[in-house]
N, C-alpha and C. Protein backbone atom coordinates (compact mmCIF):
# COMPACT_ATOMS: atom_id res chain seq x y z
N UNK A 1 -62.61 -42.43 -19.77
CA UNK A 1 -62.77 -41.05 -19.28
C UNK A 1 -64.14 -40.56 -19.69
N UNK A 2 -65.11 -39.89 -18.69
CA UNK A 2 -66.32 -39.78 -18.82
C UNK A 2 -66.24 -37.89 -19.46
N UNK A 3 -67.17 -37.32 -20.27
CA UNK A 3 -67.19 -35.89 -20.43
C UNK A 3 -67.38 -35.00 -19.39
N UNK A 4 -67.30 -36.02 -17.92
CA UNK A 4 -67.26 -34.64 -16.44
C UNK A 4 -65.59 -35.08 -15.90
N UNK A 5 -65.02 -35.58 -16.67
CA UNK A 5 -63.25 -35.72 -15.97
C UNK A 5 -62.60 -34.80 -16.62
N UNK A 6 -61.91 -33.99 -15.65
CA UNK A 6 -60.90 -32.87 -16.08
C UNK A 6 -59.85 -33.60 -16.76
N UNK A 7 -59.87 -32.77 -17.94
CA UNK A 7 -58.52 -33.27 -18.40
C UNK A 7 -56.96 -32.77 -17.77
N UNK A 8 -56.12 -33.98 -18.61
CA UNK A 8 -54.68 -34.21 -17.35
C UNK A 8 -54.02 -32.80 -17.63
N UNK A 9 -54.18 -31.75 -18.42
CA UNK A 9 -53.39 -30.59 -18.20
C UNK A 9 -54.51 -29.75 -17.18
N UNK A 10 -55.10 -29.91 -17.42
CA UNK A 10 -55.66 -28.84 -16.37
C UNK A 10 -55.88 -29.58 -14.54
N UNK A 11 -55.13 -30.44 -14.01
CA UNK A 11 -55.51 -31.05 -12.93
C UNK A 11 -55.08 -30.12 -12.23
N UNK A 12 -55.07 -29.65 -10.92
CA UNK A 12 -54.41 -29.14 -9.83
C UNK A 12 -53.81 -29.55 -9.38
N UNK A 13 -53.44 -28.97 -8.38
CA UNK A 13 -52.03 -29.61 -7.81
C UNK A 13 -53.01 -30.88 -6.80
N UNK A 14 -53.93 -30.27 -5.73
CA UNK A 14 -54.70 -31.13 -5.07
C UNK A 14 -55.23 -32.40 -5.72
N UNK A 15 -55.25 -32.46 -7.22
CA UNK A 15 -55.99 -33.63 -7.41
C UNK A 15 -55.32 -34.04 -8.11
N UNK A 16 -53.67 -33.93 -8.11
CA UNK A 16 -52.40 -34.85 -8.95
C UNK A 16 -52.20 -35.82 -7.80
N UNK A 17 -51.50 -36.87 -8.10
CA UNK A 17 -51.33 -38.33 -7.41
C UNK A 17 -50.36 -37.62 -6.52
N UNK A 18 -50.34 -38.48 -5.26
CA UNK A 18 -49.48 -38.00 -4.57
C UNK A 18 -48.34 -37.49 -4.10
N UNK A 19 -47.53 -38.78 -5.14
CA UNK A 19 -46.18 -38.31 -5.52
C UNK A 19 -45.99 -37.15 -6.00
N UNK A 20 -46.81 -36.98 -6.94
CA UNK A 20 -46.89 -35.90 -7.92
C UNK A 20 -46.60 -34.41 -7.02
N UNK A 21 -47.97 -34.58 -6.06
CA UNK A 21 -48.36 -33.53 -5.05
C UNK A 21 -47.28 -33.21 -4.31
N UNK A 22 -46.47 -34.62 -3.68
CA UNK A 22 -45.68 -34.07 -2.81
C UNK A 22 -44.01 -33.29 -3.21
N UNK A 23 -43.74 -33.74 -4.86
CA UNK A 23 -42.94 -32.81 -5.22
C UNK A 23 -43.34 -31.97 -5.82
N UNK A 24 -44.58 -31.18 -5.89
CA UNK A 24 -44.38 -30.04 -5.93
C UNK A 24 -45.01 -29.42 -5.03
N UNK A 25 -45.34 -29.95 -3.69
CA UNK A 25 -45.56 -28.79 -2.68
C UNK A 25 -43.82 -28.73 -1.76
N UNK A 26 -43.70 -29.85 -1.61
CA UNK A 26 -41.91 -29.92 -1.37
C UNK A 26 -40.35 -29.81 -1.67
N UNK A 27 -40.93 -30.62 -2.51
CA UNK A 27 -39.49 -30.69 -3.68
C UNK A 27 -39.04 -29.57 -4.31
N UNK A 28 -40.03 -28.55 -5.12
CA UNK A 28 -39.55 -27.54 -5.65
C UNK A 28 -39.26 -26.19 -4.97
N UNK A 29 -39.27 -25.66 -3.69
CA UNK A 29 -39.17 -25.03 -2.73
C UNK A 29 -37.77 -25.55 -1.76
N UNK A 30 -37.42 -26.97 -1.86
CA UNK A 30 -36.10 -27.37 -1.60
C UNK A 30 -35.59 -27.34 -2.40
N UNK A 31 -35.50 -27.15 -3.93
CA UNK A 31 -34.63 -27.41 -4.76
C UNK A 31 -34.18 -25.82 -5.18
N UNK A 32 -35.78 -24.94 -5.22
CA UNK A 32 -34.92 -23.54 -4.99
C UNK A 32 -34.09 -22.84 -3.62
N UNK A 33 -34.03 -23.33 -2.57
CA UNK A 33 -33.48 -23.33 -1.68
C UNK A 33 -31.68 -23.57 -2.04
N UNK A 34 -31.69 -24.72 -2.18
CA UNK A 34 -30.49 -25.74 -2.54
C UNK A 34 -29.55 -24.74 -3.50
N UNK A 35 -30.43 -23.62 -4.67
CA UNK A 35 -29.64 -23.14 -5.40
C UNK A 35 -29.08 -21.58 -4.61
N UNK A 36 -29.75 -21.42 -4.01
CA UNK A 36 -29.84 -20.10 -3.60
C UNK A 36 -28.61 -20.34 -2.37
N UNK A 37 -29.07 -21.45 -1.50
CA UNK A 37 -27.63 -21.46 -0.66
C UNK A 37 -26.30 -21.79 -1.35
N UNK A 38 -25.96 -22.44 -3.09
CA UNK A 38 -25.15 -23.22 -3.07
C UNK A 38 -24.13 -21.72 -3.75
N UNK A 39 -25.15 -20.43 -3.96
CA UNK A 39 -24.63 -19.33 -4.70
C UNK A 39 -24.24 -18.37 -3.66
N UNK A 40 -24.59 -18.62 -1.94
CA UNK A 40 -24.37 -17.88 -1.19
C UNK A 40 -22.72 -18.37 -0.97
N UNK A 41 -22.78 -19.71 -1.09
CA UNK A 41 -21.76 -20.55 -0.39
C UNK A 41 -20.35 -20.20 -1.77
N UNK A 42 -20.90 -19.82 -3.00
CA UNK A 42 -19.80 -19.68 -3.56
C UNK A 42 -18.94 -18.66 -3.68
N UNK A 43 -19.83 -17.55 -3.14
CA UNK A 43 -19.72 -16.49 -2.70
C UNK A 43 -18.65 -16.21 -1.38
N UNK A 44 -19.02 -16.41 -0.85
CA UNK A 44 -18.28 -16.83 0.95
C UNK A 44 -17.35 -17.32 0.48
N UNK A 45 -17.02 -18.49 -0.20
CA UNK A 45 -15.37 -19.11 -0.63
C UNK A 45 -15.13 -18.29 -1.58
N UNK A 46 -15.47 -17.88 -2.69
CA UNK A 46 -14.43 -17.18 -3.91
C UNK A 46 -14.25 -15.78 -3.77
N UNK A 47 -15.33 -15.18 -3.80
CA UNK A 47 -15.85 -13.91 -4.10
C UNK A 47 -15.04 -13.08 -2.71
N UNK A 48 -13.72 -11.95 -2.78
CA UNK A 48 -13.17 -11.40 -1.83
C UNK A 48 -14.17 -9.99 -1.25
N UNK A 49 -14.57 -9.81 -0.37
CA UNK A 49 -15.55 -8.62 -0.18
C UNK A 49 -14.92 -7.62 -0.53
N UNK A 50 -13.39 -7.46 0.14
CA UNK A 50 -12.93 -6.69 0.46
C UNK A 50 -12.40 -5.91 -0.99
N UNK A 51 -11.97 -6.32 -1.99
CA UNK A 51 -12.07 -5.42 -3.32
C UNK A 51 -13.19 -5.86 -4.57
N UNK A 52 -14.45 -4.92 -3.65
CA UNK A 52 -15.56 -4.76 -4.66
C UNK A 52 -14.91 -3.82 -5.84
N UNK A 53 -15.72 -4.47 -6.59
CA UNK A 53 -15.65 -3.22 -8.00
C UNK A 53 -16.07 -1.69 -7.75
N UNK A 54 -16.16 -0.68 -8.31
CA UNK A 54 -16.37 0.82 -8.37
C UNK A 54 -16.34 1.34 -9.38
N UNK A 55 -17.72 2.00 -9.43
CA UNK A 55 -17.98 2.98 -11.26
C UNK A 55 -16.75 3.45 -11.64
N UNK A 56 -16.13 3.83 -10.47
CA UNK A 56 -15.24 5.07 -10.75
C UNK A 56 -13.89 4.39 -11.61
N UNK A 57 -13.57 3.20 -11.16
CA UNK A 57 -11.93 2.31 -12.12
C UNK A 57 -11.80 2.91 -12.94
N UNK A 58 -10.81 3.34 -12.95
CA UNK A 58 -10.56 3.70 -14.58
C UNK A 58 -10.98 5.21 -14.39
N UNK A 59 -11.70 5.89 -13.97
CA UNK A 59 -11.85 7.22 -14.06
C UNK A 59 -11.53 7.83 -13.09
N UNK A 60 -11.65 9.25 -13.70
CA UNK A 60 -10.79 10.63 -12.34
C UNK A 60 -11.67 10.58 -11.58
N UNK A 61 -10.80 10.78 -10.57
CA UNK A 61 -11.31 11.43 -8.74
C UNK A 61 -12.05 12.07 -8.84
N UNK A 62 -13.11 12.43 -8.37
CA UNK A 62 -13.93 13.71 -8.02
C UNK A 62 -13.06 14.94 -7.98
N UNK A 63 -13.45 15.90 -8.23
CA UNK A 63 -13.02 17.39 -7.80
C UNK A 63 -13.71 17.32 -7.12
N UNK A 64 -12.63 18.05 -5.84
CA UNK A 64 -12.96 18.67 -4.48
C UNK A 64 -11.65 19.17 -3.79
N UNK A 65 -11.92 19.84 -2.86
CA UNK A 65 -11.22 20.42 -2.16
C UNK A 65 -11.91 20.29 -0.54
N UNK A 66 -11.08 19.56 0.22
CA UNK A 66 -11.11 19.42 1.71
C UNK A 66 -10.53 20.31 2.82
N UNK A 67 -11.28 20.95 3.46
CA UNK A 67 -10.57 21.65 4.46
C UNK A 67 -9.30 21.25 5.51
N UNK A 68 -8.50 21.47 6.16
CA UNK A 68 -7.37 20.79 6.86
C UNK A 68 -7.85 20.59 8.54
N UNK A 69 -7.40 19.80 9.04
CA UNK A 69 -7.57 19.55 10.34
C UNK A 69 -7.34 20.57 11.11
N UNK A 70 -7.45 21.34 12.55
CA UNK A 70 -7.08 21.82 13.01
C UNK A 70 -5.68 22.78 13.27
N UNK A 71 -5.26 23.83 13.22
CA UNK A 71 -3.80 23.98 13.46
C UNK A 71 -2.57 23.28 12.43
N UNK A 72 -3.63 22.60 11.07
CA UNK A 72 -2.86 22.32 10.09
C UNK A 72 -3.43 23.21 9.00
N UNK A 73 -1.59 23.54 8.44
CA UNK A 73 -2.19 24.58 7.21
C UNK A 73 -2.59 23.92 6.08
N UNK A 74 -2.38 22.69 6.36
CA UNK A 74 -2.61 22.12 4.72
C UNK A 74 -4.12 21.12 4.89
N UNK A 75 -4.76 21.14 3.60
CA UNK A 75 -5.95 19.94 3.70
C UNK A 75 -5.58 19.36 2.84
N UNK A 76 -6.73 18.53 1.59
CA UNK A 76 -6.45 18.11 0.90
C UNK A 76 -7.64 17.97 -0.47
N UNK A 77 -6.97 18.17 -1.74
CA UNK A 77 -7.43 18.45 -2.90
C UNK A 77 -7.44 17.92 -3.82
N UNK A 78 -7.74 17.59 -4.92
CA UNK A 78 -7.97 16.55 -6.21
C UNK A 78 -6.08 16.74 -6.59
N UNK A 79 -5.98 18.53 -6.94
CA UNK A 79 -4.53 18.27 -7.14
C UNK A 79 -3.79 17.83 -6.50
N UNK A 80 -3.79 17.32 -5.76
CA UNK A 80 -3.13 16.67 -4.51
C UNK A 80 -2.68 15.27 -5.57
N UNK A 81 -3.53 14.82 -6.04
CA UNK A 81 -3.30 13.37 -6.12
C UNK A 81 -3.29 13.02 -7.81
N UNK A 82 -2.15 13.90 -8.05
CA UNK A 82 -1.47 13.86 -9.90
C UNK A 82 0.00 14.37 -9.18
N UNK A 83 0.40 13.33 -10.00
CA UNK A 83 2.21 13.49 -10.28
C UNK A 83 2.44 12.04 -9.66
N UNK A 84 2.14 11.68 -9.28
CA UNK A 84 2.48 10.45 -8.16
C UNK A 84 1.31 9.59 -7.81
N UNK A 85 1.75 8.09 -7.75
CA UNK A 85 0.58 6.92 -7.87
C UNK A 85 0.67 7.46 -5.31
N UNK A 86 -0.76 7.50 -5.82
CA UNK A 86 -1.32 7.63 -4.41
C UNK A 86 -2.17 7.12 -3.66
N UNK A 87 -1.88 6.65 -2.35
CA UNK A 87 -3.30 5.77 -1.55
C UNK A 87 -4.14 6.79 -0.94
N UNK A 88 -5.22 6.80 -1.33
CA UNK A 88 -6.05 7.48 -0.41
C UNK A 88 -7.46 6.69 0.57
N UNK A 89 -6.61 6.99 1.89
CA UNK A 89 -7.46 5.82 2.61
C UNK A 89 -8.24 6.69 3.57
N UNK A 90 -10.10 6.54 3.13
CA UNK A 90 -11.00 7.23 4.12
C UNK A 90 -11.44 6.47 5.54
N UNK A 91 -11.32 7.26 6.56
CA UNK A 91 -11.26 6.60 7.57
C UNK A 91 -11.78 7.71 8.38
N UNK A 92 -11.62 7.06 10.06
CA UNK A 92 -12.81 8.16 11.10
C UNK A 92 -12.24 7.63 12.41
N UNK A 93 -12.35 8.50 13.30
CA UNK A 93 -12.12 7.84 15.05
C UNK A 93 -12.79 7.41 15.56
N UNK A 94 -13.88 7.14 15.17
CA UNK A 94 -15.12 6.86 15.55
C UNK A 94 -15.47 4.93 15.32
N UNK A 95 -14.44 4.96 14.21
CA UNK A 95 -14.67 3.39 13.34
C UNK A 95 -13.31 2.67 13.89
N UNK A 96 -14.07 1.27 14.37
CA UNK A 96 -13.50 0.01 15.27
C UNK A 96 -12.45 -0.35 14.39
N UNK A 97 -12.87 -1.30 13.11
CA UNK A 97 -12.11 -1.73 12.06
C UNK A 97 -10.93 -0.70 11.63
N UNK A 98 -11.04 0.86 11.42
CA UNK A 98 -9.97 1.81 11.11
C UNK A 98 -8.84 1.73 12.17
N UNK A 99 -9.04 1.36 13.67
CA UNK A 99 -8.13 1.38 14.83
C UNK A 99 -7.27 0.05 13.97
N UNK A 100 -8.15 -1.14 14.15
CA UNK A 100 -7.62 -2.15 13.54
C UNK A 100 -6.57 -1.73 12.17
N UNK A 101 -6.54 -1.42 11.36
CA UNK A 101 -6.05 -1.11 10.25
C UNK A 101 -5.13 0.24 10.26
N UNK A 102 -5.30 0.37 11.32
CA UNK A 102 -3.91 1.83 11.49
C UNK A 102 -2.59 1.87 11.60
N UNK A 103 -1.79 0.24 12.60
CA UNK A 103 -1.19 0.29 12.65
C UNK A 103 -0.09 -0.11 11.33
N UNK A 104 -0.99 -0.82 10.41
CA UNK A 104 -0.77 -0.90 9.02
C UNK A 104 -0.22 -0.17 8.24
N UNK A 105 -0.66 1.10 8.53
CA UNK A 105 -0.60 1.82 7.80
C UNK A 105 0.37 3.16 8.34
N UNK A 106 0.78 2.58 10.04
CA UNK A 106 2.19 3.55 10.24
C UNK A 106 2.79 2.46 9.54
N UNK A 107 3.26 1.33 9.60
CA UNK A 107 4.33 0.63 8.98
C UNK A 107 4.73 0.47 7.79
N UNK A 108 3.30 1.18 7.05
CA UNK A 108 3.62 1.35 5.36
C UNK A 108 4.23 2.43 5.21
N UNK A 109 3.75 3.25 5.55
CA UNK A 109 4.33 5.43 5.72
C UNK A 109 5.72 4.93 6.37
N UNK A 110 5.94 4.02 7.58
CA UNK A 110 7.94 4.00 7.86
C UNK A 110 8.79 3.13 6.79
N UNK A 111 8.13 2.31 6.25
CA UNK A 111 8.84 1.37 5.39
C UNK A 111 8.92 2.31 4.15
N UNK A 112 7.77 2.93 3.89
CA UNK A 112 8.12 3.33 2.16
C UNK A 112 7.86 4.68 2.00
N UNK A 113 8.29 5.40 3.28
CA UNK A 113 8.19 6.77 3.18
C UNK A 113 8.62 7.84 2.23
N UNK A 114 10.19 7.37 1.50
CA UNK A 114 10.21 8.14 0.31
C UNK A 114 9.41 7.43 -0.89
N UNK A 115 8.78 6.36 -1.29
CA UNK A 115 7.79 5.52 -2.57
C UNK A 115 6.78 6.23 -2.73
N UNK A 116 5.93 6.42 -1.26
CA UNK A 116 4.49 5.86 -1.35
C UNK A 116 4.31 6.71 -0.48
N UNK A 117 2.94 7.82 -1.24
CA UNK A 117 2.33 8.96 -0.08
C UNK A 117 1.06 8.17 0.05
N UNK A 118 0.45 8.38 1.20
CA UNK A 118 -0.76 8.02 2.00
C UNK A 118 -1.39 9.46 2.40
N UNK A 119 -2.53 9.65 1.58
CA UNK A 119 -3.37 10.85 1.97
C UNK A 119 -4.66 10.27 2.88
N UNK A 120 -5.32 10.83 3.60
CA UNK A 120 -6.15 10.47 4.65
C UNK A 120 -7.68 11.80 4.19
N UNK A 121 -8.78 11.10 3.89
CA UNK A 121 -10.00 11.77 4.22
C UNK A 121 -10.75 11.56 5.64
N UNK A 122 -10.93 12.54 6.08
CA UNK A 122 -11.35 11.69 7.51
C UNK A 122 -13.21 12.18 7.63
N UNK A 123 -13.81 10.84 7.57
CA UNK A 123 -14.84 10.74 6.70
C UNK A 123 -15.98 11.62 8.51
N UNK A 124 -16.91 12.33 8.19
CA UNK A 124 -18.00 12.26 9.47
C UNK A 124 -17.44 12.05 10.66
N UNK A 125 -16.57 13.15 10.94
CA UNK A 125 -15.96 13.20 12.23
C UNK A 125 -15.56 14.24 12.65
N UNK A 126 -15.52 14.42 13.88
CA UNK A 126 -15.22 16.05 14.56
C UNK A 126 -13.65 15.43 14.59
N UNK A 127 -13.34 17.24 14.03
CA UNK A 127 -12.19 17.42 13.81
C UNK A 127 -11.19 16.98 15.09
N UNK A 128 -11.40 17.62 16.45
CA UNK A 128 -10.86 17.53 17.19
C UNK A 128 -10.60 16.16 18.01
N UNK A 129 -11.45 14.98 17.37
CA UNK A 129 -11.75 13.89 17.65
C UNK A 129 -10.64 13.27 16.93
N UNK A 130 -10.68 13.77 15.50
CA UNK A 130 -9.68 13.25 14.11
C UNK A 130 -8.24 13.07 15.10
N UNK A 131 -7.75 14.26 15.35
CA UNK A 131 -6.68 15.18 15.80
C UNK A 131 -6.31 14.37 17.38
N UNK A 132 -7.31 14.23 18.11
CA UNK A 132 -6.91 13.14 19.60
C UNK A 132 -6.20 11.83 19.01
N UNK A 133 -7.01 11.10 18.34
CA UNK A 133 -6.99 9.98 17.64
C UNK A 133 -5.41 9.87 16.83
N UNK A 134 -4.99 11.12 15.91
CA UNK A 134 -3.75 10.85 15.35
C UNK A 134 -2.84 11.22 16.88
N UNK A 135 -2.76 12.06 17.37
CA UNK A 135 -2.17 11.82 18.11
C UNK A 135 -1.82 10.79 19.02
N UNK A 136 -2.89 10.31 19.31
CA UNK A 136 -2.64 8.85 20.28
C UNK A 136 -2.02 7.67 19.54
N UNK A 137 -2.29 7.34 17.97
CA UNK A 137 -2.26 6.30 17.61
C UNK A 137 -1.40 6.70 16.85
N UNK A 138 -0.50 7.70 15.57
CA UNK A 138 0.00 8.05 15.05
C UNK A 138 -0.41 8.66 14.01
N UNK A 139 0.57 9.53 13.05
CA UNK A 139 -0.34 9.70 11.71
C UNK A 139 0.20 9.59 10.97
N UNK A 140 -0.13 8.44 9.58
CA UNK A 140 0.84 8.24 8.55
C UNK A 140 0.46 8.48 7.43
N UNK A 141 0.02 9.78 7.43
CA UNK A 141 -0.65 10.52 6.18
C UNK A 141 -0.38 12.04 5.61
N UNK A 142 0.44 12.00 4.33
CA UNK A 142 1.14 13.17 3.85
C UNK A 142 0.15 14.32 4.15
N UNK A 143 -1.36 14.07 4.08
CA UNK A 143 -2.04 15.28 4.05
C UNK A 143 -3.46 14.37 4.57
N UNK A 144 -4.28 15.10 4.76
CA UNK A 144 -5.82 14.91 5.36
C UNK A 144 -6.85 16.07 5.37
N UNK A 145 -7.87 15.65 4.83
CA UNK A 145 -8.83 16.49 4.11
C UNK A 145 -9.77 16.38 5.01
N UNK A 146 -10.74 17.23 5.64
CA UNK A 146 -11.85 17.26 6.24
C UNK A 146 -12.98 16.70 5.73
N UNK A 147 -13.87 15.63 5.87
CA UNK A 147 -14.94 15.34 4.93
C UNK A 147 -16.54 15.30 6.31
N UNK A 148 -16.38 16.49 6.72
CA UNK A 148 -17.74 16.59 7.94
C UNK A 148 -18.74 16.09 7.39
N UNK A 149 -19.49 16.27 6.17
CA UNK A 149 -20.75 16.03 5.65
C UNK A 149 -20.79 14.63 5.19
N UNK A 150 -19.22 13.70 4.17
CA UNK A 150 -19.39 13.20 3.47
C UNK A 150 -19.64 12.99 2.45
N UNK A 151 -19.38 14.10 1.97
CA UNK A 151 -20.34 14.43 0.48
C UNK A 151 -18.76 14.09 -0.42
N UNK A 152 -17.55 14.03 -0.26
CA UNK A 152 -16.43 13.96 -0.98
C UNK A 152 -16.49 12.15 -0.88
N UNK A 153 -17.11 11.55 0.13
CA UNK A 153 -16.14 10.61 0.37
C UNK A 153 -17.43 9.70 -0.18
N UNK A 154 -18.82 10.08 -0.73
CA UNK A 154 -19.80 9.46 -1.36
C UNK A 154 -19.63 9.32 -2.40
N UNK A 155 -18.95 10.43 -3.44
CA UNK A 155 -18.75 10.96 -4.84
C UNK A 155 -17.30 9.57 -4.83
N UNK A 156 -16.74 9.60 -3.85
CA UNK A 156 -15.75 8.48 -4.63
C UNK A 156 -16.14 7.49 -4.06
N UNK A 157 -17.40 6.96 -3.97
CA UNK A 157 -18.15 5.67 -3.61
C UNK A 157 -18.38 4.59 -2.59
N UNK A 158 -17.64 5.83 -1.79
CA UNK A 158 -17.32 5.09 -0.29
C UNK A 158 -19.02 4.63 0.42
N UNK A 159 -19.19 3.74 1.11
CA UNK A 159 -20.25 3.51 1.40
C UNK A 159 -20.29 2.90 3.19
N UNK A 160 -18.84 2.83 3.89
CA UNK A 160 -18.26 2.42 4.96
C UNK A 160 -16.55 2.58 4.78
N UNK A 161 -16.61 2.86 6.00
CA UNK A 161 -15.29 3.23 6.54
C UNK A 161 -14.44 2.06 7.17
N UNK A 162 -13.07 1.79 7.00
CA UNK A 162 -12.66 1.85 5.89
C UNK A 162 -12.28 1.73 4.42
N UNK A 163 -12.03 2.78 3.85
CA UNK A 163 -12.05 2.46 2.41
C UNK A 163 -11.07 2.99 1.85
N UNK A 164 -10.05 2.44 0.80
CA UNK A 164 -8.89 2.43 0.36
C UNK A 164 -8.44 2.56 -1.19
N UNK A 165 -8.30 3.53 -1.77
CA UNK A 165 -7.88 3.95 -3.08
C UNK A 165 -6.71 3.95 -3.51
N UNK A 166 -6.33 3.19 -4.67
CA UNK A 166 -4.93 3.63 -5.04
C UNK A 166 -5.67 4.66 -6.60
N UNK A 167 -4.64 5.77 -6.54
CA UNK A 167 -4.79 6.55 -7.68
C UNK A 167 -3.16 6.71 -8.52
N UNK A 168 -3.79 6.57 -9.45
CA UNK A 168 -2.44 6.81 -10.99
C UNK A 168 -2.01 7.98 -10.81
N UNK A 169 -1.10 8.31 -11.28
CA UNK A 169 -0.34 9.71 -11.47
C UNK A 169 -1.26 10.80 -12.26
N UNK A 170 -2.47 10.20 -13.56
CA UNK A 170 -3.32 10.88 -13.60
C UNK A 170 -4.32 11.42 -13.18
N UNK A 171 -4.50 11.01 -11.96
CA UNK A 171 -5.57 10.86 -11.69
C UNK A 171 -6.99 10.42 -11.72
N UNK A 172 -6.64 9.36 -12.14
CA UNK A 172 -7.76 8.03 -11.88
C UNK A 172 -7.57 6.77 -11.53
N UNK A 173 -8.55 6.51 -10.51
CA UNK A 173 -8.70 5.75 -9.55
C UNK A 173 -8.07 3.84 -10.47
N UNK A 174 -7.30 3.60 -9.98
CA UNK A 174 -6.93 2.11 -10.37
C UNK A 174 -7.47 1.05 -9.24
N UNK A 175 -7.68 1.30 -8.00
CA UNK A 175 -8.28 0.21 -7.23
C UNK A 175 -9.11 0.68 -6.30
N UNK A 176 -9.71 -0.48 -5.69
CA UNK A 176 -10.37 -0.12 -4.62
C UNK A 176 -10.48 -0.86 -3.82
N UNK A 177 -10.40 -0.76 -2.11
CA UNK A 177 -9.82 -2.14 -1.01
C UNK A 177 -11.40 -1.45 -0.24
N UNK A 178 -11.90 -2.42 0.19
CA UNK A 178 -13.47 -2.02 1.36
C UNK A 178 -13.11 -2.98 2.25
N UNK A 179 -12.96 -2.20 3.43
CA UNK A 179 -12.51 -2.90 5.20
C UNK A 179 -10.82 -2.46 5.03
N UNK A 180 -10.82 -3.07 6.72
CA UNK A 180 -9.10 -2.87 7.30
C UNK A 180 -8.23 -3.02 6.01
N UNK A 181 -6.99 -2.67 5.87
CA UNK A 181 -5.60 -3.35 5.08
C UNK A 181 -5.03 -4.05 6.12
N UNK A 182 -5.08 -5.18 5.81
CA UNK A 182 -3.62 -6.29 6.17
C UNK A 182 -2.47 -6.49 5.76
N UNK A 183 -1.62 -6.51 6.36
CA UNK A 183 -0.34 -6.84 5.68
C UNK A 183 -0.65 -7.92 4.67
N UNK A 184 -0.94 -8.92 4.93
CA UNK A 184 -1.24 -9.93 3.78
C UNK A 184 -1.97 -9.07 2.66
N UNK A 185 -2.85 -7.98 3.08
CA UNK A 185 -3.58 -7.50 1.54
C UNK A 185 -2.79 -6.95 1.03
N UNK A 186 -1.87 -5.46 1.87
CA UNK A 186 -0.62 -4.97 1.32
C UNK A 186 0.70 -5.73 0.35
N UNK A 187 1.53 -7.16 1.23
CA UNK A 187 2.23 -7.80 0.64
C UNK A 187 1.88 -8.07 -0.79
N UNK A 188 0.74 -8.78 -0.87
CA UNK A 188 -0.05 -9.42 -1.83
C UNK A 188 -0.36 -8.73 -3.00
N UNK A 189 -1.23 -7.61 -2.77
CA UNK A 189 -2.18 -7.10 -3.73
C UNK A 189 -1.68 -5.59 -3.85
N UNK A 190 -1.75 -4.92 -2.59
CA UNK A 190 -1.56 -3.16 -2.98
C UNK A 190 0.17 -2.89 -3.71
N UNK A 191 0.80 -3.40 -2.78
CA UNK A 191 2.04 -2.60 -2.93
C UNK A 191 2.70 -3.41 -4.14
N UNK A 192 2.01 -4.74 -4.67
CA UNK A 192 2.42 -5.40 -6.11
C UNK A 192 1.86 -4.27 -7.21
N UNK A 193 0.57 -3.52 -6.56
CA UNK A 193 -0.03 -3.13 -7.87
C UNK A 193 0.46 -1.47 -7.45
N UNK A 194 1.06 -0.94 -6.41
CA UNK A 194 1.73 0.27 -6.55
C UNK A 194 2.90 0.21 -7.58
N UNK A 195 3.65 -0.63 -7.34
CA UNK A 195 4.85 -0.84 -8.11
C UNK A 195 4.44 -1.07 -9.29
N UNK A 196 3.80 -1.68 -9.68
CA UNK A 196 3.66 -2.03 -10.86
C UNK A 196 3.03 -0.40 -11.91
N UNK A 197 2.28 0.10 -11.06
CA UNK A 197 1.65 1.89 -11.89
C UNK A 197 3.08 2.80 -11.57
N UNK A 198 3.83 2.46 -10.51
CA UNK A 198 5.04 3.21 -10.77
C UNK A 198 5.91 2.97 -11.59
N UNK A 199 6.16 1.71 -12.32
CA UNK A 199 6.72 1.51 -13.22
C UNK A 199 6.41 1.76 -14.54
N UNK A 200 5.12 1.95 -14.32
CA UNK A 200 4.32 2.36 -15.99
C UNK A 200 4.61 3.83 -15.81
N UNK A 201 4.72 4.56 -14.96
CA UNK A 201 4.47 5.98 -14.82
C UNK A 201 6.17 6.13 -15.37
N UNK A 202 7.31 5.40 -14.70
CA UNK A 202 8.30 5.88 -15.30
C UNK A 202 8.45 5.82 -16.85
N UNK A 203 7.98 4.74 -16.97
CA UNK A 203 8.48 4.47 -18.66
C UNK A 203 7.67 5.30 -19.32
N UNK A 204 6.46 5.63 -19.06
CA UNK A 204 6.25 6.81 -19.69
C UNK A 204 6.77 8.60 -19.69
N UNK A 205 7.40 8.81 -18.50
CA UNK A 205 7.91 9.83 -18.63
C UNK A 205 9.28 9.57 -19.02
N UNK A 206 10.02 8.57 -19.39
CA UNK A 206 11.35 8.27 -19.76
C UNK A 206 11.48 8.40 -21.03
């Protein structure tokens, strides 16, 4: 080695042997590739979209108070949702997936109509739109709160419609479902974990 040859830490990439060159102008750009799809892919198989996590678990509902639909005297309010484990599912007439997921949710309101109240926010939607919509399709919701702005249905972390809350008798939020309910999600997951906060709720007031 003469005193004008770069020494071997300082070579470039251009003047490393070829092999050398060609894994790292190639190789390492496929190999971060390789990781990045193999975390998308584990994602897609394990990871369920549909019950993301939420700040809110474990903590109370927002205070608020919702105005009522049309020609209904009642809306709906934070006190609304203490004394009794409650679903509160935000939804709109406007949203494809909510049509999808409606009829769900008459068959939960006929099956477990004395168990299980279903309150309805009806997220960025004209009222009278809300109101066509239950009528045509049904309505299986003890009460329904006006949410025109959205500002109720942001505070409980909604970010798309539909979105599905079960709340404790105290009032704080125990789950959270993002997209349609399926019977398979219901069988499975909601109405195991209704029963299960109604049973804690008795033994504690027993």
């Amino acid at each position: 080695m003469t005193g004008n040859d770069p020494a071997p830490e300082q070579a470039s990439a251009e003047e490393a042997p070829p092999r050398r060159r060609f894994l790292v102008t190639y190789g390492l750009p496929a190999l971060v590739f390789a990781i990045i799809a193999a975390a998308m892919g584990y994602g897609l198989l394990y990871l369920d979209p549909r019950s993301l996590p939420s700040a809110l678990i474990d903590k109370p509902v927002p205070d608020f108070s919702l105005p009522p639909l049309p020609d209904r005297r009642r809306g709906l309010d934070s006190d609304d949702l203490h004394g009794q484990v409650s679903i509160v599912n935000v939804f709109a007439s406007w949203c494809a997936p909510c049509k999808v997921e409606h009829p769900v949710l008459m068959q939960i309101a006929a099956d477990y109509e004395e168990d299980v109240k279903i309150f309805g926010i009806a997220y960025k939607d004209r009222p009278t739109d809300t109101v066509e919509w239950l009528e045509g399709l049904g309505d299986p919701y003890n009460a329904i709160g006006v949410d025109r702005t959205g500002r109720v249905s942001i505070d409980f972390g909604v970010y798309g419609v539909p979105e599905t809350y079960i709340v404790r008798p105290d009032g704080s939020i125990a789950y959270r479902h993002v997209g349609p309910i399926t019977l398979q999600d219901w069988n499975r997951v909601i109405a195991p974990m209704v029963k299960t906060l109604q049973r804690e709720a008795y033994r504690q007031g027993s």
